[in-house]
Structures are given as structure tokens and as C-alpha cells.
C-alpha atoms as a PDB file:
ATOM      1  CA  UNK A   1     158.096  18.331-150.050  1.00  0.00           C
ATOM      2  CA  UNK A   2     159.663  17.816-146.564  1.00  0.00           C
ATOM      3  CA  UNK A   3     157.351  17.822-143.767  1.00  0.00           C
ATOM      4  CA  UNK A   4     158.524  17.759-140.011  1.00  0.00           C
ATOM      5  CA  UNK A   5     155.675  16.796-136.991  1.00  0.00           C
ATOM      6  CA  UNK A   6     157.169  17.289-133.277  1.00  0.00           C
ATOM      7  CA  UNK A   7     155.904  15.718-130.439  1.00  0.00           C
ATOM      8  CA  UNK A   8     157.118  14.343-126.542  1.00  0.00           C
ATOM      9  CA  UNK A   9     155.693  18.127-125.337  1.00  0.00           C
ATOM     10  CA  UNK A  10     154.174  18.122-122.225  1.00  0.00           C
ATOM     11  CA  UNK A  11     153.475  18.818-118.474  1.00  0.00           C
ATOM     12  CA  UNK A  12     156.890  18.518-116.227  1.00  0.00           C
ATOM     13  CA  UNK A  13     157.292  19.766-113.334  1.00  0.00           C
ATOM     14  CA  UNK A  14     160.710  22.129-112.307  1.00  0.00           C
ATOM     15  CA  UNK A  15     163.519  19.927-112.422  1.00  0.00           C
ATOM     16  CA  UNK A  16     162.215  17.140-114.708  1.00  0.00           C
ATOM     17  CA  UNK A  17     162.900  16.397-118.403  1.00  0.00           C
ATOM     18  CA  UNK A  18     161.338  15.647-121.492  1.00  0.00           C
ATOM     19  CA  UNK A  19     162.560  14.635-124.986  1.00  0.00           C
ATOM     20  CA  UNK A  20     161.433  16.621-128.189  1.00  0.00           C
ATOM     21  CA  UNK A  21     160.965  14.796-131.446  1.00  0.00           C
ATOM     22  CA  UNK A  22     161.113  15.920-134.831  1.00  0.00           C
ATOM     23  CA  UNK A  23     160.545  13.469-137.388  1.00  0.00           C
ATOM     24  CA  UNK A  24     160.631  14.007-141.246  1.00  0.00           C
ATOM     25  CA  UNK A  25     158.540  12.614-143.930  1.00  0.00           C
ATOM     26  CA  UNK A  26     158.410  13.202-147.808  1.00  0.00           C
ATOM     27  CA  UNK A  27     162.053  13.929-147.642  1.00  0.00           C
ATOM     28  CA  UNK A  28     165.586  12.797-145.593  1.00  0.00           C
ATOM     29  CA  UNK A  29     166.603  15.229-143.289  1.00  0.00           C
ATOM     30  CA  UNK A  30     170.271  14.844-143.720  1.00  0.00           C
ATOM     31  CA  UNK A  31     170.198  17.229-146.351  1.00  0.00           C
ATOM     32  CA  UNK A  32     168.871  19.983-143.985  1.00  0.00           C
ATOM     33  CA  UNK A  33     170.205  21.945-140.776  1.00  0.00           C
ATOM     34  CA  UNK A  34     167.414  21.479-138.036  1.00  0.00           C
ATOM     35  CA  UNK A  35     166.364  24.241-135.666  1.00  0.00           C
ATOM     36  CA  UNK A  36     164.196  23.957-132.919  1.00  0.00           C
ATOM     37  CA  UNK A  37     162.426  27.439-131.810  1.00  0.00           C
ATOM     38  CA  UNK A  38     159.644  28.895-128.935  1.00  0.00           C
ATOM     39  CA  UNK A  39     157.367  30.560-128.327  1.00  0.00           C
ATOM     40  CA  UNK A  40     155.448  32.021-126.132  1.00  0.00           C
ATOM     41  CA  UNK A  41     152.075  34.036-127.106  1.00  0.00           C
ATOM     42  CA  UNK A  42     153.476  38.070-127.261  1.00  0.00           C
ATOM     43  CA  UNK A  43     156.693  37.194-127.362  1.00  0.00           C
ATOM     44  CA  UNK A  44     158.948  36.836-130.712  1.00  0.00           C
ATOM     45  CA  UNK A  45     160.035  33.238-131.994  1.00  0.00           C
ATOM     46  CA  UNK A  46     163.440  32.385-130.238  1.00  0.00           C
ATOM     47  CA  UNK A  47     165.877  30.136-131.418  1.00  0.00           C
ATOM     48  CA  UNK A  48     166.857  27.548-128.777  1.00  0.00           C
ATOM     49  CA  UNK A  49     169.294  24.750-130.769  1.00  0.00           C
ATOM     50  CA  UNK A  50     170.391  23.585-134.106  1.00  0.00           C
ATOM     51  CA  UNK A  51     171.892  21.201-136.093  1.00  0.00           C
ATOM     52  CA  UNK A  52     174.132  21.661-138.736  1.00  0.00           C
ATOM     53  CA  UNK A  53     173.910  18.974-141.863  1.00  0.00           C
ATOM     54  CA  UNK A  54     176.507  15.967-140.796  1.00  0.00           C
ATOM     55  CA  UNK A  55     175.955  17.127-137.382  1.00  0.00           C
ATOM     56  CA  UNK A  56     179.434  19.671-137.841  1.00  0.00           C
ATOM     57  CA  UNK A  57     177.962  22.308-135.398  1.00  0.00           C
ATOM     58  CA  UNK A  58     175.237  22.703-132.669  1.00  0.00           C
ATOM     59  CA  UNK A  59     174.245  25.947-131.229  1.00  0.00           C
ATOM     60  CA  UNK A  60     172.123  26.692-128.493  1.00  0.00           C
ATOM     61  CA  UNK A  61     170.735  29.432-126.514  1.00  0.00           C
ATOM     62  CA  UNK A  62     172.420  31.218-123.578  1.00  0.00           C
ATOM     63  CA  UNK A  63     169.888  30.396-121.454  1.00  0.00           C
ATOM     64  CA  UNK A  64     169.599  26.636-121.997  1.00  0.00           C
ATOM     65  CA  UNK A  65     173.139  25.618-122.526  1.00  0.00           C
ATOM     66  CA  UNK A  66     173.836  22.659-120.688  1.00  0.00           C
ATOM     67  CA  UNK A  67     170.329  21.726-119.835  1.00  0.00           C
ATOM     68  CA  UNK A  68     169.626  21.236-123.395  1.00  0.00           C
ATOM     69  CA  UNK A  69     170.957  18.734-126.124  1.00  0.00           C
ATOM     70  CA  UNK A  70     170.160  18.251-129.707  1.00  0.00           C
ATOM     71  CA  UNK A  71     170.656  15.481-131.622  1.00  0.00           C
ATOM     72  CA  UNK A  72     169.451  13.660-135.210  1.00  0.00           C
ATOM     73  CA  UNK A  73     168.745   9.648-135.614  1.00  0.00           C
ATOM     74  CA  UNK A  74     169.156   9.360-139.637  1.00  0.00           C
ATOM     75  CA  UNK A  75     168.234   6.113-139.419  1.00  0.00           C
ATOM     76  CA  UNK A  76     164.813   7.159-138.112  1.00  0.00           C
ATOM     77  CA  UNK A  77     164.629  10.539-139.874  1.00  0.00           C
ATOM     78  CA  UNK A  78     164.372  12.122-136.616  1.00  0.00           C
ATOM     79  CA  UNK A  79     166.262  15.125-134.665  1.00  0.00           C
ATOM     80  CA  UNK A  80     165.516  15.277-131.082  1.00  0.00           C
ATOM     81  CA  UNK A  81     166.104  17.930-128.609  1.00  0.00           C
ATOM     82  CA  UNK A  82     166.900  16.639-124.856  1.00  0.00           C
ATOM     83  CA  UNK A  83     165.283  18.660-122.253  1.00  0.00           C
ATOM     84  CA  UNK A  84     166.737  18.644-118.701  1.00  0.00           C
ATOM     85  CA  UNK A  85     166.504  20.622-116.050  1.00  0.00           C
ATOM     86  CA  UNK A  86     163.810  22.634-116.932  1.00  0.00           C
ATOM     87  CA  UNK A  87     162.544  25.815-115.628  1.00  0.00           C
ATOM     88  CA  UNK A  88     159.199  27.205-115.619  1.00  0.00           C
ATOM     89  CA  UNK A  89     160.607  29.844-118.376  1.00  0.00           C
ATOM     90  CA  UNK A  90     161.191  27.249-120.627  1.00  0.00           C
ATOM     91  CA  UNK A  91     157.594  27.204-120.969  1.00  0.00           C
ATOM     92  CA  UNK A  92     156.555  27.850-124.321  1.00  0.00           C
ATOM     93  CA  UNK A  93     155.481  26.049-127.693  1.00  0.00           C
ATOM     94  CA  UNK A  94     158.341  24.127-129.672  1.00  0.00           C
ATOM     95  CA  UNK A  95     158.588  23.979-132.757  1.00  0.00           C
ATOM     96  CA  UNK A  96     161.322  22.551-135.532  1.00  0.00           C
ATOM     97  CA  UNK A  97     162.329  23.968-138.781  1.00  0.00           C
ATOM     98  CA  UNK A  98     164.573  22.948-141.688  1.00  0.00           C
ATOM     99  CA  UNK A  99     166.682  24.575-144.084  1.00  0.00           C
ATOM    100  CA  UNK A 100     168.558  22.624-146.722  1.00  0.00           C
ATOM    101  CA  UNK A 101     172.413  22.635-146.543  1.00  0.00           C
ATOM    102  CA  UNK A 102     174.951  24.601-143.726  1.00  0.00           C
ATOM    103  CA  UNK A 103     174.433  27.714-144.818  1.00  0.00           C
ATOM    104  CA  UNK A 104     171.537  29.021-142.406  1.00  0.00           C
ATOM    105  CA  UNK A 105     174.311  28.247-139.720  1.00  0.00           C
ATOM    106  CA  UNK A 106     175.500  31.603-140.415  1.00  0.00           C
ATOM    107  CA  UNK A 107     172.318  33.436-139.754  1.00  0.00           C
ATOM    108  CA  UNK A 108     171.296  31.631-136.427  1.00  0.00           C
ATOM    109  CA  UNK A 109     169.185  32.217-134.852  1.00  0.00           C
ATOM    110  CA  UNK A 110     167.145  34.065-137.082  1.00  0.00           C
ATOM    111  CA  UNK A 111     163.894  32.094-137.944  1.00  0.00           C
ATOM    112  CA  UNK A 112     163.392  33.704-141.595  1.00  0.00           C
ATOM    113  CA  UNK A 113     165.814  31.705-143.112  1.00  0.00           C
ATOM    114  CA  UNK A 114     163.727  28.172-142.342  1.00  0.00           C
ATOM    115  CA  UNK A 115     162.075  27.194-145.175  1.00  0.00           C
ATOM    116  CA  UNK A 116     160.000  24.248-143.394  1.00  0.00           C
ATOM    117  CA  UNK A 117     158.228  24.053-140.278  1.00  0.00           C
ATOM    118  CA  UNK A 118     155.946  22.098-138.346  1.00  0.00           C
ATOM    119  CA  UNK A 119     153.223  22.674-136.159  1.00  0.00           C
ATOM    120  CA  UNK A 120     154.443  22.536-132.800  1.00  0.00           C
ATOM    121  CA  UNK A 121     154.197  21.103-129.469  1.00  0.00           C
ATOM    122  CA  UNK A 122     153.294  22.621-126.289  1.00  0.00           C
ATOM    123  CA  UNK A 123     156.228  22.577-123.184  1.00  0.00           C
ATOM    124  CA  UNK A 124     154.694  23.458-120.078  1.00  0.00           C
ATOM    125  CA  UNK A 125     156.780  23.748-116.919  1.00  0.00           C
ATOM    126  CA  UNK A 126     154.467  23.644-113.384  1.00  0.00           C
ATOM    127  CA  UNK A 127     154.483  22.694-110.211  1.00  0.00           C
END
């Protein structure tokens, strides 16, 4: 059973960055297309990047496109998502999620079709 823990979340201030980890255990995430999500409380779960398996497409949201960069380590088991630039709206908790294979590609960036997730970590943007 694949398991995924994030962490690098944070306080940053406008401007600043910060690096999002997502590491696997129980199972290699090469097999899987990696989202990450947010959230913010009242608000619905929004898909910010993802990953395809072999790393053949990345998508990301509107709003963070060229601030924002994902990225997987198979060595380490590990997809990261680059934050720079960051704006007080970013503000919101991250979390990853994995589907086996490429074919959740086509349904980005609905969350439903995720099968794993992990538990989150909180991005705060503040001056």
C-alpha cells in the first residue's frame, strides 16, 4: 500500500520560496502520476501541478504557472513541487496524491480520481 507524507510547508513571507516534498513509502512512485492540491478551509480542493508517470507531462494551474515547478527524484522516491514567488493567495494546505499509470492525466485536475493521499502540509504566505 503506497503511502505519501509531504513536508518543507511553512511561514514565507511575499516574494520568498519554499520547496514541497512528497516522499513515498510501501511502494515506488514511478508507477503513479503525482498531483499536488490546496486548500483552503471553505473553499474546494484545487489542483495546482502534476506529474505524469516518466515525467511525459506537467500541468499546472493558471494562477501559478511560472512561479511553480514540479518535479520527481526516483532515486529518492520523492516528487517535489518548487515554490517561488509566492503570494499571500497561495496560502493554503498542500497536499499530494497518486494515481497509478497516465491515465488520470486526462481528468486533471479533478481530485476524485487520486486514489492515495497524504496528510498535508500547511503554506502560509505573511508579511
Amino acid at each position: 500500500q503506497l503511502q505519501l507524507v509531504e513536508s518543507g510547508g511553512g511561514l514565507v513571507q511575499p516574494g520568498g520560496s519554499l520547496r514541497l516534498s512528497c516522499a513515498g513509502s510501501g511502494s515506488t512512485l514511478d508507477y503513479y502520476s503525482i498531483g499536488w492540491f490546496r486548500q483552503v478551509p471553505g473553499k474546494e480542493r484545487e489542483g495546482v501541478s502534476c506529474i505524469s508517470v516518466n515525467d511525459v507531462s506537467t500541468y499546472y494551474l493558471d494562477s501559478v504557472k511560472g512561479r511553480f515547478t514540479i518535479s520527481r527524484d526516483n532515486a529518492k522516491n520523492t516528487v517535489y513541487l518548487q515554490m517561488n514567488s509566492l503570494k499571500p493567495e497561495d496560502t493554503a494546505i498542500y497536499y499530494c496524491a497518486a494515481a497509478p499509470g497516465i491515465e488520470v492525466m486526462g481528468t486533471w485536475p479533478n481530485p476524485l480520481y487520486f486514489d492515495f493521499w497524504g496528510q498535508g502540509t500547511q503554506v502560509t504566505v505573511s508579511s
